[in-house]
PDB file of N, CA and C in Angstrom:
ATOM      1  N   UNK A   1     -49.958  68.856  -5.712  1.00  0.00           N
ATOM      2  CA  UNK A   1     -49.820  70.120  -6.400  1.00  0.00           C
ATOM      3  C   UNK A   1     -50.730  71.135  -5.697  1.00  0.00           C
ATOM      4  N   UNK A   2     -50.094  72.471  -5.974  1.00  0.00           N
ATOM      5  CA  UNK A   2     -51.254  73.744  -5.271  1.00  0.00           C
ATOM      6  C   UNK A   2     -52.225  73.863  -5.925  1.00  0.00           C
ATOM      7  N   UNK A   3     -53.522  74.276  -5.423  1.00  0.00           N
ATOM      8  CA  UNK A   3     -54.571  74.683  -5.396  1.00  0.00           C
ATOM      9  C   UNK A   3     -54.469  75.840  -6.565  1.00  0.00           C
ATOM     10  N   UNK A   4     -53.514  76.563  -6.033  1.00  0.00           N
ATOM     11  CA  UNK A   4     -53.106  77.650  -7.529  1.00  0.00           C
ATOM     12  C   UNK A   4     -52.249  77.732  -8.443  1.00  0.00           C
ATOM     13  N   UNK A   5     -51.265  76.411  -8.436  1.00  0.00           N
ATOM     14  CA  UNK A   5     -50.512  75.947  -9.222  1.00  0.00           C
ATOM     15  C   UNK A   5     -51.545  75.143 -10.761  1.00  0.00           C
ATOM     16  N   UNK A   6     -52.448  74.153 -10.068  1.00  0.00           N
ATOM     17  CA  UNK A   6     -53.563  74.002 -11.006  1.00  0.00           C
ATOM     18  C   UNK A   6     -54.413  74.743 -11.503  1.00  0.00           C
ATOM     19  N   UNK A   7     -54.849  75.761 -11.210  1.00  0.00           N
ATOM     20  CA  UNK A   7     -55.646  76.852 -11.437  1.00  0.00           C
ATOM     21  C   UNK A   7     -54.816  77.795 -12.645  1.00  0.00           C
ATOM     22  N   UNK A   8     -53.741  77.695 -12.406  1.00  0.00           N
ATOM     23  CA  UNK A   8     -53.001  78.168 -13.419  1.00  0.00           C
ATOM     24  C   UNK A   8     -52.890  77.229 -14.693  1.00  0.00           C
ATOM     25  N   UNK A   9     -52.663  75.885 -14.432  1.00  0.00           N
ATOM     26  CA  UNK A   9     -52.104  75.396 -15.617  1.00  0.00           C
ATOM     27  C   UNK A   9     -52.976  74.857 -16.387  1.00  0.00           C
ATOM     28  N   UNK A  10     -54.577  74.890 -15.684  1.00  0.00           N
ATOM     29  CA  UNK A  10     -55.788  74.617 -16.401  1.00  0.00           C
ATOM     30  C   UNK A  10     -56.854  75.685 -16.872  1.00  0.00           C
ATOM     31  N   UNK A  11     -56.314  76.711 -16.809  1.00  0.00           N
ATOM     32  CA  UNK A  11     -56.830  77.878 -17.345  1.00  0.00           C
ATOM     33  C   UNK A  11     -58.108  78.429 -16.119  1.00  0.00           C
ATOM     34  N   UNK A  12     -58.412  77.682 -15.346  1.00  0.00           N
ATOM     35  CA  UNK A  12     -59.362  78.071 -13.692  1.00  0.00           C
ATOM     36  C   UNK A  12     -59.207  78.918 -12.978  1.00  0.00           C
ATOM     37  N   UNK A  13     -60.347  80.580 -12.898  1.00  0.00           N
ATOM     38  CA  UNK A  13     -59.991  81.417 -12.324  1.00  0.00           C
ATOM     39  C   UNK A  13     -60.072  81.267 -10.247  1.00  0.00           C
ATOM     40  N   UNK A  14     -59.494  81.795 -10.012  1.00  0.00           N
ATOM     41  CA  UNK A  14     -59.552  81.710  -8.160  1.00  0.00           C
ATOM     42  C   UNK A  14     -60.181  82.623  -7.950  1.00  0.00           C
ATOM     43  N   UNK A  15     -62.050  82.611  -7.289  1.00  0.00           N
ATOM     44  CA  UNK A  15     -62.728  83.652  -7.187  1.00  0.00           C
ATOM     45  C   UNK A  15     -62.760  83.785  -5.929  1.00  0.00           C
ATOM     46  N   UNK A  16     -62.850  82.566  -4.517  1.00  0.00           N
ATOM     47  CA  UNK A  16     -62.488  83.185  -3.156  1.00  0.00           C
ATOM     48  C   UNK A  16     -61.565  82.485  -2.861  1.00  0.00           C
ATOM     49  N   UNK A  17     -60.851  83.027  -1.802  1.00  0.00           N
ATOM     50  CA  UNK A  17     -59.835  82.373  -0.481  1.00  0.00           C
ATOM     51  C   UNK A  17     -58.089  82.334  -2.059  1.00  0.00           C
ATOM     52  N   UNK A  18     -58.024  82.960  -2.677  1.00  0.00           N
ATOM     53  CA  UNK A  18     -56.647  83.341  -3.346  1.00  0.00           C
ATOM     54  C   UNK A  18     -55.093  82.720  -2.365  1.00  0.00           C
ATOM     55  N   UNK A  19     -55.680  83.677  -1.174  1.00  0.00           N
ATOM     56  CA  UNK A  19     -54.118  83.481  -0.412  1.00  0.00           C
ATOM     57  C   UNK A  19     -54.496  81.616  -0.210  1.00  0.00           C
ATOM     58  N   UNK A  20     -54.955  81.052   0.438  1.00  0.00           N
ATOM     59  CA  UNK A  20     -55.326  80.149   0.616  1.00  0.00           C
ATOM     60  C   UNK A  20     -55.285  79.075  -0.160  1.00  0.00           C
ATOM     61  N   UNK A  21     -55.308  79.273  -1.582  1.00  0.00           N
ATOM     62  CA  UNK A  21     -55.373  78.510  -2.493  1.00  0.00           C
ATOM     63  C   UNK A  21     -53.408  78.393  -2.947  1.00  0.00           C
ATOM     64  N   UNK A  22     -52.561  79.451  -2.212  1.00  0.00           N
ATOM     65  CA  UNK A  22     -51.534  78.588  -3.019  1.00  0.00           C
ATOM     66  C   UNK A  22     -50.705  77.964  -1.447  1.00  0.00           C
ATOM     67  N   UNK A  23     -51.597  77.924  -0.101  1.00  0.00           N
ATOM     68  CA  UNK A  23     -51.107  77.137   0.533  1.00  0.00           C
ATOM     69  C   UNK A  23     -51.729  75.178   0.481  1.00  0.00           C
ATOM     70  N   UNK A  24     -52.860  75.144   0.032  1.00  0.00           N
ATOM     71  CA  UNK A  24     -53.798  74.052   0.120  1.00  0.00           C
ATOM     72  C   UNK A  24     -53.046  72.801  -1.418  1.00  0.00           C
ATOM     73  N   UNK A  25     -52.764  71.809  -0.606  1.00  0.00           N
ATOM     74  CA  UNK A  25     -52.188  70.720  -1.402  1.00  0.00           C
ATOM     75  C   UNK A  25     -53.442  69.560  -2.253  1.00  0.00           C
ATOM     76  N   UNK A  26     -53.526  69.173  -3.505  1.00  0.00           N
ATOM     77  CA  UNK A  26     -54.657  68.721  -4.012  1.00  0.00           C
ATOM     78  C   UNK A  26     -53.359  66.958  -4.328  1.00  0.00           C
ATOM     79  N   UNK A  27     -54.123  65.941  -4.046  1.00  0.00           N
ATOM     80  CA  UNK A  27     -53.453  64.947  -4.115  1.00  0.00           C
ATOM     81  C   UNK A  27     -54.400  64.127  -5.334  1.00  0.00           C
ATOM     82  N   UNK A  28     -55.736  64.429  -5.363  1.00  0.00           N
ATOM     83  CA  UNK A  28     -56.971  63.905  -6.037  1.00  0.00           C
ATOM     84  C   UNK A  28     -58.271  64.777  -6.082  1.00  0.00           C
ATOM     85  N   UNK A  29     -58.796  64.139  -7.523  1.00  0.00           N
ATOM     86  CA  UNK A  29     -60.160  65.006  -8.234  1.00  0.00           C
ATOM     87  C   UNK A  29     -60.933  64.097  -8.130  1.00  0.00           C
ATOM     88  N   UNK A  30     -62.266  64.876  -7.349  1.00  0.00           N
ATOM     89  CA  UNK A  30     -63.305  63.980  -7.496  1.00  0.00           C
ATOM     90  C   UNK A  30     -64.564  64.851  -8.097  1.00  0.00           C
ATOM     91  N   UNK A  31     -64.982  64.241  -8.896  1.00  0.00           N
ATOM     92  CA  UNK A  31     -66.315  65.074  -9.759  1.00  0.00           C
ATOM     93  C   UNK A  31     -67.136  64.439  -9.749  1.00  0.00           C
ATOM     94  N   UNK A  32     -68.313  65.245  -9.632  1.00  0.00           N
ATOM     95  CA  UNK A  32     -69.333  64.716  -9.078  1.00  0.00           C
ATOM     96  C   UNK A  32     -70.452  65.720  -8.989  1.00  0.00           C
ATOM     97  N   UNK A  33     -72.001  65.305  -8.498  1.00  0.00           N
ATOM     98  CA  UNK A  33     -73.039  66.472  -8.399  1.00  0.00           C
ATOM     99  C   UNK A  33     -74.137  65.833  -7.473  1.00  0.00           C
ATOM    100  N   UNK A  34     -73.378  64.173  -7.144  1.00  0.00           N
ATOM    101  CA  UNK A  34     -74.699  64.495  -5.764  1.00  0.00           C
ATOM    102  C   UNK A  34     -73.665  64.278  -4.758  1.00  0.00           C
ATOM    103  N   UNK A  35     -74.703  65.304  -3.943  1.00  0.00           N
ATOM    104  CA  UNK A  35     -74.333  65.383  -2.293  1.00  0.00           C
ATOM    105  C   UNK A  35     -73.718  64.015  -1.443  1.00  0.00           C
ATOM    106  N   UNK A  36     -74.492  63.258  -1.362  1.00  0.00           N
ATOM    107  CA  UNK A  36     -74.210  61.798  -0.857  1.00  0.00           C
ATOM    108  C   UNK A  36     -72.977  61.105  -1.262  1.00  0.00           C
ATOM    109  N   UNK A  37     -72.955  61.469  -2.617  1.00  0.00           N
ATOM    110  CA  UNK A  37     -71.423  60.982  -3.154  1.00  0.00           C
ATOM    111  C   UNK A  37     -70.081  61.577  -2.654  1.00  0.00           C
ATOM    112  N   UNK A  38     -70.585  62.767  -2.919  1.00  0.00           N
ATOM    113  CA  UNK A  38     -69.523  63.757  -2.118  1.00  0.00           C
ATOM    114  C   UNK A  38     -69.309  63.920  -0.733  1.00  0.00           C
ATOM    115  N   UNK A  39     -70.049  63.209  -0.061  1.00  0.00           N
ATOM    116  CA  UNK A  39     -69.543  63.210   1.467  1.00  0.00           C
ATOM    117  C   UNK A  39     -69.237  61.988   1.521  1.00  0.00           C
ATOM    118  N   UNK A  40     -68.744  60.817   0.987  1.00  0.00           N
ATOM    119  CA  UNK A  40     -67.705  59.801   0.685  1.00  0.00           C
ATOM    120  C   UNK A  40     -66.900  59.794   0.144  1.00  0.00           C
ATOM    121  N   UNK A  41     -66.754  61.096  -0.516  1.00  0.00           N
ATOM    122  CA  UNK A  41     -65.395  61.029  -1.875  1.00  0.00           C
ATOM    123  C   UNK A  41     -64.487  62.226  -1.156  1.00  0.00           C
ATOM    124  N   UNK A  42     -64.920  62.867  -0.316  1.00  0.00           N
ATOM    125  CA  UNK A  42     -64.120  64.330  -0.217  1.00  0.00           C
ATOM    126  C   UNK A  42     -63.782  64.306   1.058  1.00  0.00           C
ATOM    127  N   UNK A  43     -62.043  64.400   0.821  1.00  0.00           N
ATOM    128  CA  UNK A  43     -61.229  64.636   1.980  1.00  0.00           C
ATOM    129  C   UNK A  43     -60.265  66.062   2.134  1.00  0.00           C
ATOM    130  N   UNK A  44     -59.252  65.667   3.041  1.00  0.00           N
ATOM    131  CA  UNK A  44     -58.398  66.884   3.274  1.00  0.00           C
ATOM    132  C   UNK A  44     -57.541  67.259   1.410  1.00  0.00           C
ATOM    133  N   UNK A  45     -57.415  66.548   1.121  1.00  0.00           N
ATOM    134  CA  UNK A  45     -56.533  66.694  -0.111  1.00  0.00           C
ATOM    135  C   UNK A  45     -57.193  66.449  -1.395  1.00  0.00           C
ATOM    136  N   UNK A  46     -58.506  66.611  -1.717  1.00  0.00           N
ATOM    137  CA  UNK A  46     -59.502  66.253  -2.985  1.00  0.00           C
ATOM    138  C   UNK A  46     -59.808  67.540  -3.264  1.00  0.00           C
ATOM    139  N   UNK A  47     -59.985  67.538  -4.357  1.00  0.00           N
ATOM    140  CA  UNK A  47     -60.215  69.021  -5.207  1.00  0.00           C
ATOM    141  C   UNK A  47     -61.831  68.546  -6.022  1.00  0.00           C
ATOM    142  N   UNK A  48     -62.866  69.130  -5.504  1.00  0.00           N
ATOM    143  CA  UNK A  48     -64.245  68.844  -5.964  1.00  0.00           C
ATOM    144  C   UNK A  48     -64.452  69.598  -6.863  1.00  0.00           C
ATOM    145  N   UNK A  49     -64.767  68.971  -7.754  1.00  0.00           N
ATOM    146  CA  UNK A  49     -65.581  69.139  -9.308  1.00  0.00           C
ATOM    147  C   UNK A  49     -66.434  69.411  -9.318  1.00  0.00           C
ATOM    148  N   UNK A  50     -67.167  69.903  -9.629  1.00  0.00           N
ATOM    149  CA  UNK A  50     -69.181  70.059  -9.527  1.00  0.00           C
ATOM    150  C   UNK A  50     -69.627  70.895 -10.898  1.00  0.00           C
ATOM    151  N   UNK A  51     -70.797  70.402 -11.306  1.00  0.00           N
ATOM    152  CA  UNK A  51     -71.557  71.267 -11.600  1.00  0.00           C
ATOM    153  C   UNK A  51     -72.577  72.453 -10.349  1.00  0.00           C
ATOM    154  N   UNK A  52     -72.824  71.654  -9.409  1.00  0.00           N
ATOM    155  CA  UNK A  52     -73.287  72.538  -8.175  1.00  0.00           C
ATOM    156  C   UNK A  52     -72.936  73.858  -8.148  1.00  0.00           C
ATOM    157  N   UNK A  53     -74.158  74.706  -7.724  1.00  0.00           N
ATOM    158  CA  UNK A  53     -73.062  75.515  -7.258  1.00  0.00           C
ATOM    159  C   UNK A  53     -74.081  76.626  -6.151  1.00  0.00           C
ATOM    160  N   UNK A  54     -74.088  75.837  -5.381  1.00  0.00           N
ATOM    161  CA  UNK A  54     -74.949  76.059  -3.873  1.00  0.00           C
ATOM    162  C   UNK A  54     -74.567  76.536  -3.229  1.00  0.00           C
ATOM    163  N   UNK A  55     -74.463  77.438  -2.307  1.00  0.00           N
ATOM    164  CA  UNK A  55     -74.530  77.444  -0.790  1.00  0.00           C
ATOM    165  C   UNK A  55     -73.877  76.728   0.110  1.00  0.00           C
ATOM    166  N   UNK A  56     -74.477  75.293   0.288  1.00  0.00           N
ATOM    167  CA  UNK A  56     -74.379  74.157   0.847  1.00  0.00           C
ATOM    168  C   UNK A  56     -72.809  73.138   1.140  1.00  0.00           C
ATOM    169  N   UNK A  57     -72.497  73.830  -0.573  1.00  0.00           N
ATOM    170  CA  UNK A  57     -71.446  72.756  -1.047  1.00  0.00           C
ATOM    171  C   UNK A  57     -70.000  73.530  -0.632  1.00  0.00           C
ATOM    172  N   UNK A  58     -69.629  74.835   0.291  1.00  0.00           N
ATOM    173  CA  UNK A  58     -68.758  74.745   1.087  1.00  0.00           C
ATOM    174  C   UNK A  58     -68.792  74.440   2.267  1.00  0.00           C
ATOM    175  N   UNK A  59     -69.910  73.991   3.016  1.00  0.00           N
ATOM    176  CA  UNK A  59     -70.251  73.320   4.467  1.00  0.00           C
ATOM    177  C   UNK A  59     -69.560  71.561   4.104  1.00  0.00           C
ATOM    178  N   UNK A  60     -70.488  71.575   3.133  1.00  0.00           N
ATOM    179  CA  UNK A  60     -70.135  69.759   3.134  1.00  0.00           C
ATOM    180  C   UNK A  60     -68.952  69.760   2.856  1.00  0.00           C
ATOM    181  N   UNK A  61     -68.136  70.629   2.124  1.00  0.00           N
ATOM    182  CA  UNK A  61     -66.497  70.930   2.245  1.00  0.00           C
ATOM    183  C   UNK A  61     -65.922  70.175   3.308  1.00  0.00           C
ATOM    184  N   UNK A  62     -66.107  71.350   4.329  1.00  0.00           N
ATOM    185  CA  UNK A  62     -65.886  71.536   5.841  1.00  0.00           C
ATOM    186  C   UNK A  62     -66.402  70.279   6.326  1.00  0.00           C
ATOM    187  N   UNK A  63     -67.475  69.902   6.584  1.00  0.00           N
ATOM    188  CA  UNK A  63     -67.094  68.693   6.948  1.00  0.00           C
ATOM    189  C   UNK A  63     -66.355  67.062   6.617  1.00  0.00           C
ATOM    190  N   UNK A  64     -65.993  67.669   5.262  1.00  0.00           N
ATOM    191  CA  UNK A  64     -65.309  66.461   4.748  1.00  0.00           C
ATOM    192  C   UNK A  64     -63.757  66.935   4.840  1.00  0.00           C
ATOM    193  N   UNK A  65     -63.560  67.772   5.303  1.00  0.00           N
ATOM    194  CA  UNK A  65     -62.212  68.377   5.577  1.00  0.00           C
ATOM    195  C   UNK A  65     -61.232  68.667   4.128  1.00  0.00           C
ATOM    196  N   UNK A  66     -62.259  69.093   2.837  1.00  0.00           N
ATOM    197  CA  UNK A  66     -61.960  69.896   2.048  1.00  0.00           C
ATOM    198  C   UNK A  66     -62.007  71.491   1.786  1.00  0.00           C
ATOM    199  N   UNK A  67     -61.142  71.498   1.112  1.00  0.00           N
ATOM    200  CA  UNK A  67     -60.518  73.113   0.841  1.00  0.00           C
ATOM    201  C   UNK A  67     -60.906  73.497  -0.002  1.00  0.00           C
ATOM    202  N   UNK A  68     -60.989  72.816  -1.277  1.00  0.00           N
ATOM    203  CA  UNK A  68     -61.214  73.366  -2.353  1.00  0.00           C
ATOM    204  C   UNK A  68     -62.462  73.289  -3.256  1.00  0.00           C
ATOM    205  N   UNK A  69     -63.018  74.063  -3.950  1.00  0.00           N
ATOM    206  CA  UNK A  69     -64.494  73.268  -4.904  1.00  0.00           C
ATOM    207  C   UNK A  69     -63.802  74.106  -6.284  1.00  0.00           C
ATOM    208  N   UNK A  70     -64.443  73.502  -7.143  1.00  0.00           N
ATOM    209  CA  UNK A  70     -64.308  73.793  -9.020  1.00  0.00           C
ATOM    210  C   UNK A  70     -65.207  73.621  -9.521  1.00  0.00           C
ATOM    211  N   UNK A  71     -65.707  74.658  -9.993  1.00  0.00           N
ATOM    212  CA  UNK A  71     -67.274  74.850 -10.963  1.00  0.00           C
ATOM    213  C   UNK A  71     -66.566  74.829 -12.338  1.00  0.00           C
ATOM    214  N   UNK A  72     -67.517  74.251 -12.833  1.00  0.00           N
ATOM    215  CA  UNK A  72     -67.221  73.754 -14.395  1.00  0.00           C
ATOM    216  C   UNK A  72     -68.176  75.414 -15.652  1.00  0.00           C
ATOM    217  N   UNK A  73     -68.045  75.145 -16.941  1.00  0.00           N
ATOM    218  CA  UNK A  73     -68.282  75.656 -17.848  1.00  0.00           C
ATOM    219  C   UNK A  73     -68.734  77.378 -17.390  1.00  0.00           C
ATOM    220  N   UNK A  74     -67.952  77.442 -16.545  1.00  0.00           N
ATOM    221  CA  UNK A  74     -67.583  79.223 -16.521  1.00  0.00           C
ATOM    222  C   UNK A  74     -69.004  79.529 -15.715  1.00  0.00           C
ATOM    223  N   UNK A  75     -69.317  78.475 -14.956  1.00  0.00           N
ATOM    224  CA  UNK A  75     -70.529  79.581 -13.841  1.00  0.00           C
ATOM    225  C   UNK A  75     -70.001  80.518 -12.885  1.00  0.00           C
ATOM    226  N   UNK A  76     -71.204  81.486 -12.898  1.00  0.00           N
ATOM    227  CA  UNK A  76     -70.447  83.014 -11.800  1.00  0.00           C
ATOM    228  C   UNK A  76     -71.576  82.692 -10.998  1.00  0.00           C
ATOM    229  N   UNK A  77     -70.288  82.348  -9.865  1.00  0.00           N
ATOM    230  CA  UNK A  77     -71.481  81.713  -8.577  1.00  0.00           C
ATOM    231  C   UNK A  77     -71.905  82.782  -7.902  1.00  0.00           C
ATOM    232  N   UNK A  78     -72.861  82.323  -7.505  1.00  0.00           N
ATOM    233  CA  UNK A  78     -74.149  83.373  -6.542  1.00  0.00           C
ATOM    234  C   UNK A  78     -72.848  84.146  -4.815  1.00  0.00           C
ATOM    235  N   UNK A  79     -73.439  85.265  -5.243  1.00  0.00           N
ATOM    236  CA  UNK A  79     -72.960  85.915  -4.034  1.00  0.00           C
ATOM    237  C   UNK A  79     -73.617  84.767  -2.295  1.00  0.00           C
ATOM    238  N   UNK A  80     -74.342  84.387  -2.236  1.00  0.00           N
ATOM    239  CA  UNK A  80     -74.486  83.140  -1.055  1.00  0.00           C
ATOM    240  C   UNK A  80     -73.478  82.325  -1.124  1.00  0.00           C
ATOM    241  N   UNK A  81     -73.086  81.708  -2.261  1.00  0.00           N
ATOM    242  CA  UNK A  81     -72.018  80.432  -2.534  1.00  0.00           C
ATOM    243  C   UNK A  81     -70.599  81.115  -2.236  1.00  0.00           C
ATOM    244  N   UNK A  82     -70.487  82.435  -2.257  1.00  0.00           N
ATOM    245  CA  UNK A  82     -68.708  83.163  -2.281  1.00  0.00           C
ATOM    246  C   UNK A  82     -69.126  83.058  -0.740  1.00  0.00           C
ATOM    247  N   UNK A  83     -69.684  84.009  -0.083  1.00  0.00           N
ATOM    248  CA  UNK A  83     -70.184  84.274   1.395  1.00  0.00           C
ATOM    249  C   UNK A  83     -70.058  82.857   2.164  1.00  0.00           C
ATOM    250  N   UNK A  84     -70.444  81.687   1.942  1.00  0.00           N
ATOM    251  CA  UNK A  84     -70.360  80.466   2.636  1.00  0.00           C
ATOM    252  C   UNK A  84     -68.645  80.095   2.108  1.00  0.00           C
ATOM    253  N   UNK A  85     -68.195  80.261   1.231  1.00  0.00           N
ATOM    254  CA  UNK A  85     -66.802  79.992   0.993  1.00  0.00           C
ATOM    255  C   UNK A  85     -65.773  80.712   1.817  1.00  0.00           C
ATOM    256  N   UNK A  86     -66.115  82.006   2.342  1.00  0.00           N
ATOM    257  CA  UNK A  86     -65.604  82.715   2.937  1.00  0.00           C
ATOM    258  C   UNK A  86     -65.351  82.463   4.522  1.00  0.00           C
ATOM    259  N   UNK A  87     -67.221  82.243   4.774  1.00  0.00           N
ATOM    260  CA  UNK A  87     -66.905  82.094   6.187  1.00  0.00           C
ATOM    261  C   UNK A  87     -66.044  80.271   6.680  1.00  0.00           C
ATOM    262  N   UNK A  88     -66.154  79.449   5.780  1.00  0.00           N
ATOM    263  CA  UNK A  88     -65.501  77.791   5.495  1.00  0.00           C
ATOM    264  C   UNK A  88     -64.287  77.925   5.080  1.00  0.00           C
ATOM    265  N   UNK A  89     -63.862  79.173   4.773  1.00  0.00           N
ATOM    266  CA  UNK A  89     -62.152  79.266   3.902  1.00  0.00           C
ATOM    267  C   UNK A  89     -62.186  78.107   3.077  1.00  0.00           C
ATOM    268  N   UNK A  90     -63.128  77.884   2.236  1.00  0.00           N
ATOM    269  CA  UNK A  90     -63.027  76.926   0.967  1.00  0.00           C
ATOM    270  C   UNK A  90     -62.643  77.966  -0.151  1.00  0.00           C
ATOM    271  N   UNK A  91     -61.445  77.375  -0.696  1.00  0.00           N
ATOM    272  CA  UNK A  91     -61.623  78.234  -2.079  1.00  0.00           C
ATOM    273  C   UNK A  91     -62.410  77.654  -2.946  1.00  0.00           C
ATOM    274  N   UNK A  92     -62.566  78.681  -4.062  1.00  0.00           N
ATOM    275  CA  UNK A  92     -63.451  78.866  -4.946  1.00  0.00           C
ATOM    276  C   UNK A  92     -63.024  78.810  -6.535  1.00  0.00           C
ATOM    277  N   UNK A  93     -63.149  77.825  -7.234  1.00  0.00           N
ATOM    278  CA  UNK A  93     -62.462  78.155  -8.737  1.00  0.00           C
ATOM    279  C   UNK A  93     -63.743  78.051  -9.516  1.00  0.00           C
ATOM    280  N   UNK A  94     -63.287  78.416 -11.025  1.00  0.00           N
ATOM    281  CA  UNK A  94     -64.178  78.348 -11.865  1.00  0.00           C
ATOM    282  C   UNK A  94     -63.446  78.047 -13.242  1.00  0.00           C
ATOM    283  N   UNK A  95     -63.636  76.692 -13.688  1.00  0.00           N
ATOM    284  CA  UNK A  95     -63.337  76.598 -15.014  1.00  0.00           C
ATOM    285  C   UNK A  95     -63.626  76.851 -16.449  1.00  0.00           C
ATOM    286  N   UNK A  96     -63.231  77.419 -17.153  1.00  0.00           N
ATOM    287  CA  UNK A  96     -63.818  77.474 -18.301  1.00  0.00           C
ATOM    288  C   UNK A  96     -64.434  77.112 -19.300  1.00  0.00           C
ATOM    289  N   UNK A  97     -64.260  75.898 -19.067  1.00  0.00           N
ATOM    290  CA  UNK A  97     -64.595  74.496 -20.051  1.00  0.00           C
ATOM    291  C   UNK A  97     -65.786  73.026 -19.220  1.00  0.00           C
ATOM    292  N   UNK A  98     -66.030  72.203 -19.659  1.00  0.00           N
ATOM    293  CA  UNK A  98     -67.056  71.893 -18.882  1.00  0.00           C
ATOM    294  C   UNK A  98     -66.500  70.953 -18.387  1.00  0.00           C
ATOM    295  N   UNK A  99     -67.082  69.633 -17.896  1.00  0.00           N
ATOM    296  CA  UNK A  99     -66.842  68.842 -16.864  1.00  0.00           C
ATOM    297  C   UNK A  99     -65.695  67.835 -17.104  1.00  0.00           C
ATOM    298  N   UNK A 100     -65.797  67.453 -18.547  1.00  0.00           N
ATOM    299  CA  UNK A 100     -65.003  66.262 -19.227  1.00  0.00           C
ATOM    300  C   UNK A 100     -64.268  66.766 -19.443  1.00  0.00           C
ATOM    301  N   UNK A 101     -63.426  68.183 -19.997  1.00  0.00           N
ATOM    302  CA  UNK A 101     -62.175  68.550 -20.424  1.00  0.00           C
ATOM    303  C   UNK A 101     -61.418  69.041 -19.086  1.00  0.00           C
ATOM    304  N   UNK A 102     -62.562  69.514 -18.084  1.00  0.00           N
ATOM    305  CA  UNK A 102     -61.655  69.785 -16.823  1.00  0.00           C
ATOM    306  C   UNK A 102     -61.173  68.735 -15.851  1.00  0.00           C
ATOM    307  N   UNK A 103     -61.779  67.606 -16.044  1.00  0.00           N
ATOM    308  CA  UNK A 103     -61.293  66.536 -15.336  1.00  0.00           C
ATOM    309  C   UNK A 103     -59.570  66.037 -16.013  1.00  0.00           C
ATOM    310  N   UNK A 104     -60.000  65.937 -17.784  1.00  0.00           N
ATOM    311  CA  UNK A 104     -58.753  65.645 -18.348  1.00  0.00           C
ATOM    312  C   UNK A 104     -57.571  66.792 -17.954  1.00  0.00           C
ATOM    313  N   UNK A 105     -57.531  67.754 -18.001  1.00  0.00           N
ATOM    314  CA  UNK A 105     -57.120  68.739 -17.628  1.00  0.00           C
ATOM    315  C   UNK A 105     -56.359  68.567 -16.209  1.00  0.00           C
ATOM    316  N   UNK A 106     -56.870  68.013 -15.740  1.00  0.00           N
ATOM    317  CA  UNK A 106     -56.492  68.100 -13.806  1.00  0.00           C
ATOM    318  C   UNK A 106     -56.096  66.766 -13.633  1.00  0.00           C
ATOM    319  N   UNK A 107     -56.103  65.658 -14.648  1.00  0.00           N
ATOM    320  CA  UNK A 107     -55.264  64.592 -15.009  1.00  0.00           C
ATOM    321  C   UNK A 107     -54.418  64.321 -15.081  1.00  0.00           C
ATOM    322  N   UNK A 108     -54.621  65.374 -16.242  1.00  0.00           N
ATOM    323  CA  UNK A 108     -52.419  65.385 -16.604  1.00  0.00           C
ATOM    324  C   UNK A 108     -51.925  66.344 -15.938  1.00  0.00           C
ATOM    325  N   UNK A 109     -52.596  67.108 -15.107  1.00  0.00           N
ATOM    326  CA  UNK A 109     -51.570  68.073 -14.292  1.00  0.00           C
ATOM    327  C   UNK A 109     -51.266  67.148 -12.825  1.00  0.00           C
ATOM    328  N   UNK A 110     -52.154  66.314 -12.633  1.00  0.00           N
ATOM    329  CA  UNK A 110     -51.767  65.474 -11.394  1.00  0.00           C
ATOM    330  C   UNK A 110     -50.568  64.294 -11.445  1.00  0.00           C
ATOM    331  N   UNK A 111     -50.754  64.459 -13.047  1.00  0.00           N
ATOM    332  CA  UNK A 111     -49.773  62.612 -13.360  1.00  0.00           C
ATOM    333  C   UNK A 111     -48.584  63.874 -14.143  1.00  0.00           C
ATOM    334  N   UNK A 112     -48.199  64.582 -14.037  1.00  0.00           N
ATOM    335  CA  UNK A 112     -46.954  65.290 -14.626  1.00  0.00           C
ATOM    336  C   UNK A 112     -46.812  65.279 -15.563  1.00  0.00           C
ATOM    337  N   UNK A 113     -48.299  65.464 -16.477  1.00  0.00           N
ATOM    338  CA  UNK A 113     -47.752  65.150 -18.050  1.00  0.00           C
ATOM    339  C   UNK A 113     -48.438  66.526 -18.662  1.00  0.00           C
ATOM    340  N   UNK A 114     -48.945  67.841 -18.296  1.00  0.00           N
ATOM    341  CA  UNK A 114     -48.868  68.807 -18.808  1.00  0.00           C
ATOM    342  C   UNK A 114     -48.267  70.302 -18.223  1.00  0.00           C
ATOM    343  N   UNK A 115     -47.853  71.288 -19.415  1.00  0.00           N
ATOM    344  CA  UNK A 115     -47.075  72.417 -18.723  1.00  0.00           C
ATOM    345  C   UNK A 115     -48.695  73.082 -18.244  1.00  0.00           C
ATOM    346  N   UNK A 116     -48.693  74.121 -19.472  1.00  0.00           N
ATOM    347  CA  UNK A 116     -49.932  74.904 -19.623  1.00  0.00           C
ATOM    348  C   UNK A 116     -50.938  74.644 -20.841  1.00  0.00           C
ATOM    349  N   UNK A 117     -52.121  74.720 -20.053  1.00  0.00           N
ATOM    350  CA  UNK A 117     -53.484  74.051 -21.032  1.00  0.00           C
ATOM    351  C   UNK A 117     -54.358  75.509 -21.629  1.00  0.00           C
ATOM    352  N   UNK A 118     -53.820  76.366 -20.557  1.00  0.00           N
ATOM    353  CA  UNK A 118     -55.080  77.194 -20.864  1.00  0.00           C
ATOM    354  C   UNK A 118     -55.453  77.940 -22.120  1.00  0.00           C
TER     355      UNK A 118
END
C-alpha cells in the first residue's frame, strides 16, 4: 500500500516529501525507539514507527534504504528533523494517536480489513 494511501486511512498527516509519499510502497511496520533495533528492522519497504523524533532518524532511514518515518501522538517535529527529511527524501508523517492504536491502525490497513479510521 502507498505511503499516502495509509496516511489517509489512518488519520496521519504528510508533513515532508508529499509527492513522494504517494509513489513509496509500505509492505511492513516496524515500531520501535532504539536506534540499534532499527537498523535491523528497516528496509526498502518498512514504514517506521517511532516515538523519536531526531535529526538522526532520516539518515538511519537512508541507510537502511527506508522512505518513510511515523511519529506517534501528534508530535510537531523540530525544523532539523523536516531539513534532514528533505535533504534524505524520507517522508515525514505524524499520527494522531499514540503508538498502540497506530500500529493497530496500520494493521488492518496492511491485512485489508479497514476502509477509513480517522
Amino acid at each position: 500500500m502507498k505511503l499516502s494511501e495509509l496516511a489517509e486511512k489512518t488519520g496521519a498527516k504528510i508533513v515532508v516529501n508529499n509527492e513522494k509519499a504517494r509513489e513509496v510502497e509500505v509492505a511492513r511496520v516496524y515500531a520501535g525507539d532504539n536506534i540499534s533495533d532499527i537498523l535491523n528492522q528497516v528496509s526498502g519497504t518498512t514504514l517506521l514507527v517511532t516515538n523519536l523524533s531526531n535529526s538522526l532518524l532520516p539518515r538511519v532511514a537512508d541507510l537502511m534504504d527506508g522512505h518513510g518515518i511515523l511519529l506517534v501522538n501528534g508530535v510537531v517535529p523540530k525544523a532539523e528533523l523536516l531539513d534532514a527529511a528533505q535533504e534524505h527524501e524520507t517522508v515525514i508523517l505524524v499520527s494522531p494517536v499514540g503508538m498502540f492504536e497506530t500500529c493497530g491502525r496500520l494493521y488492518q490497513c496492511l491485512n485489508g480489513k479497514a476502509e477509513a479510521m480517522a
